[in-house]
N, C-alpha and C. Protein backbone atom coordinates (compact mmCIF):
# COMPACT_ATOMS: atom_id res chain seq x y z
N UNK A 1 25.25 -19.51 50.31
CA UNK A 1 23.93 -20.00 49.96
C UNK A 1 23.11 -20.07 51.25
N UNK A 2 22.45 -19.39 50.96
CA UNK A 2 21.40 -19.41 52.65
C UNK A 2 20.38 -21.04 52.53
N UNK A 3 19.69 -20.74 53.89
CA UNK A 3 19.01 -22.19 54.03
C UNK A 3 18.13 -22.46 52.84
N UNK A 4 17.48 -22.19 52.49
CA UNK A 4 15.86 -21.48 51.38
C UNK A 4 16.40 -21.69 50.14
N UNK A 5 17.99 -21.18 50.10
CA UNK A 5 18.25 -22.14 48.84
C UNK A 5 18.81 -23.30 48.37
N UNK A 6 20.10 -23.88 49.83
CA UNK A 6 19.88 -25.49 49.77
C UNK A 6 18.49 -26.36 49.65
N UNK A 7 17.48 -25.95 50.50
CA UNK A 7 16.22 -26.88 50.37
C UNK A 7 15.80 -26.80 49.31
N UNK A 8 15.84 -25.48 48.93
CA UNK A 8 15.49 -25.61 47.19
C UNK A 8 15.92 -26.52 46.19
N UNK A 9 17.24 -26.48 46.50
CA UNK A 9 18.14 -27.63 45.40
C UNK A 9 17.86 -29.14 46.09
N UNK A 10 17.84 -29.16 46.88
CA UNK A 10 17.50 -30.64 47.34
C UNK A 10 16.22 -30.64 46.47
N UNK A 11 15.63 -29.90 47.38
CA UNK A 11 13.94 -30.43 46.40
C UNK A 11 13.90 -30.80 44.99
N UNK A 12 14.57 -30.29 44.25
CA UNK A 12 14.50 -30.69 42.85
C UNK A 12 15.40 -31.19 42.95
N UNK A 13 16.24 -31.64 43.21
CA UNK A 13 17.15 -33.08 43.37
C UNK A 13 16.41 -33.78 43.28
N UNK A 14 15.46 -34.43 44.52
CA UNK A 14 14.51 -35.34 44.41
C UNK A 14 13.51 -35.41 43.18
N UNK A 15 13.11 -34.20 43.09
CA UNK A 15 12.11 -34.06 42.24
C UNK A 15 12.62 -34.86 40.93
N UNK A 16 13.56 -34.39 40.45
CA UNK A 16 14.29 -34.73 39.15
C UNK A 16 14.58 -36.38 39.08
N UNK A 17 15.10 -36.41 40.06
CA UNK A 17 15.11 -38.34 40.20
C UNK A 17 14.02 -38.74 40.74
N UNK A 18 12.91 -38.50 41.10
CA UNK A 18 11.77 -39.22 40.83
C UNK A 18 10.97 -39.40 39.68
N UNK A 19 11.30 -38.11 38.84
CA UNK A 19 11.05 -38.33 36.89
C UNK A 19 11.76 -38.79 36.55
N UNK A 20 13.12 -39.08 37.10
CA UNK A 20 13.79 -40.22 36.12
C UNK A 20 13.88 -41.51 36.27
N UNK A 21 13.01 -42.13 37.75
CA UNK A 21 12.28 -43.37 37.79
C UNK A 21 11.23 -43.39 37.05
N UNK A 22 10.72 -42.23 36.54
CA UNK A 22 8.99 -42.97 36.14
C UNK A 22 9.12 -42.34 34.26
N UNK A 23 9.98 -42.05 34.16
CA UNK A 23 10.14 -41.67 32.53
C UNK A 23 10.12 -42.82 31.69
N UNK A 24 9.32 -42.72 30.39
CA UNK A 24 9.72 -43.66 29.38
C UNK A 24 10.48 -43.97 28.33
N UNK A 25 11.28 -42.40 27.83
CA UNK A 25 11.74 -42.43 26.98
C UNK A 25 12.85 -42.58 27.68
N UNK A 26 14.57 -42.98 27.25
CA UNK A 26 15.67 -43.18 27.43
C UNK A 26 16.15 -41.55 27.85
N UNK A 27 15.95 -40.80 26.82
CA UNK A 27 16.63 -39.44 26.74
C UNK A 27 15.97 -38.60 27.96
N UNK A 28 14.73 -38.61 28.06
CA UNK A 28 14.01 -38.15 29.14
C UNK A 28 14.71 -38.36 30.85
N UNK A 29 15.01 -40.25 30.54
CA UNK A 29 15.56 -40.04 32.10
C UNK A 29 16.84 -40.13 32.18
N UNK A 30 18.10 -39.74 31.04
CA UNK A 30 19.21 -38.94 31.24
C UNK A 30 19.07 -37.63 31.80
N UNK A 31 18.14 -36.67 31.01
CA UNK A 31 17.90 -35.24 31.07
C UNK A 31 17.31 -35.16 32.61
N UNK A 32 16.76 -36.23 33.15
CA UNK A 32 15.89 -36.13 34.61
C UNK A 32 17.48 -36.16 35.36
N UNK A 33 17.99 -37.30 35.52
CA UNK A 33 19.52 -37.63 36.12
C UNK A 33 20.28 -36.32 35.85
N UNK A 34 20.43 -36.31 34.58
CA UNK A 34 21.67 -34.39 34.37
C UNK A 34 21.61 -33.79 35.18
N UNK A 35 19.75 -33.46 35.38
CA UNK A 35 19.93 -32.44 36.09
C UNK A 35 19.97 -32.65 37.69
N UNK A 36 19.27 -33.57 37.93
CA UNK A 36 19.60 -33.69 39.61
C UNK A 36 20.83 -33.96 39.81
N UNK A 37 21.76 -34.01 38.94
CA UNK A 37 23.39 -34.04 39.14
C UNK A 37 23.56 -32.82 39.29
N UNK A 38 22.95 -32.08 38.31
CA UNK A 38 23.37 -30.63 38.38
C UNK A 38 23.31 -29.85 39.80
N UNK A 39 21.77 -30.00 40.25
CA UNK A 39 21.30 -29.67 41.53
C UNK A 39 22.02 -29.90 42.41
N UNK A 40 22.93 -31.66 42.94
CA UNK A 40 23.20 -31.40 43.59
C UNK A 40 24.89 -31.50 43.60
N UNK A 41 24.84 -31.36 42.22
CA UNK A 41 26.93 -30.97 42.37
C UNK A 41 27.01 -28.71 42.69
N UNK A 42 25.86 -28.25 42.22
CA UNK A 42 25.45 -26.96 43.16
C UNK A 42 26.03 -26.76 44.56
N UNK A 43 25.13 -28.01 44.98
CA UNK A 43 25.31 -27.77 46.55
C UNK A 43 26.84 -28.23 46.88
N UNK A 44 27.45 -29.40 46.20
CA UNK A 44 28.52 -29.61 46.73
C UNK A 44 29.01 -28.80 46.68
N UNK A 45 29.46 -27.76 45.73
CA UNK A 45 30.89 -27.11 45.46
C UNK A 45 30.48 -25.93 46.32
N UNK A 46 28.99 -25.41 46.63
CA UNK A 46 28.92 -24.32 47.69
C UNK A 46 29.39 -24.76 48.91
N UNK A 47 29.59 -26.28 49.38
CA UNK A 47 29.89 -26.83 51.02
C UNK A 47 28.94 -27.26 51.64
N UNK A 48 27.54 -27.28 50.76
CA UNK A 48 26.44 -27.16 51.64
C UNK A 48 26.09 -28.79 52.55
N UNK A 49 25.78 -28.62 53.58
CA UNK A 49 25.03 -29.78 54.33
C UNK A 49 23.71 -30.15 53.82
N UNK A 50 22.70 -31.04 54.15
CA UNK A 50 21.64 -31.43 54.17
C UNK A 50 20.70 -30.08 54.77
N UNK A 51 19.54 -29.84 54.67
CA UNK A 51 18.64 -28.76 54.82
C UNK A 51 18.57 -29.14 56.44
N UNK A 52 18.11 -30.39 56.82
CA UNK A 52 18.10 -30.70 58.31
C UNK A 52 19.22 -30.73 59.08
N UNK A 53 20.49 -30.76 58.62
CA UNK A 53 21.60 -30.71 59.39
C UNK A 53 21.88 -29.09 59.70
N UNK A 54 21.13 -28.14 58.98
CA UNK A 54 21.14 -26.77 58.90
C UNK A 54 20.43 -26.22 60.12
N UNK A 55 19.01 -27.13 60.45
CA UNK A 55 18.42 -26.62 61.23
C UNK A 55 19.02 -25.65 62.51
N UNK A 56 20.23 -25.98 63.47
CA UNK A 56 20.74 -25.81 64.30
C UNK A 56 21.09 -24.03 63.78
């Protein structure tokens, strides 16, 4: 996974759990959580570091 696409998945990591702080419906902020699980169990199983620990 090159750099461009860890930051990618981070980003909607965040992204996704910041809709699932501000959601109203119940189901909405499971589906927000799923997926930033999804995003970033991605990165785990590729090995990936943080986008800034990449910099180097």
């Amino acid at each position: 996974m090159n750099k461009n696409d860890v930051a990618y998945f981070y980003r909607r990591a965040e992204a996704e759990l910041e809709m699932a702080q501000t959601a109203q419906h119940p189901a909405a902020v499971k589906a927000h959580y799923l997926l930033a699980a999804h995003y970033l169990d991605s990165l785990h199983e590729a090995g990936e570091r943080r986008p800034e620990e990449l910099a180097a």
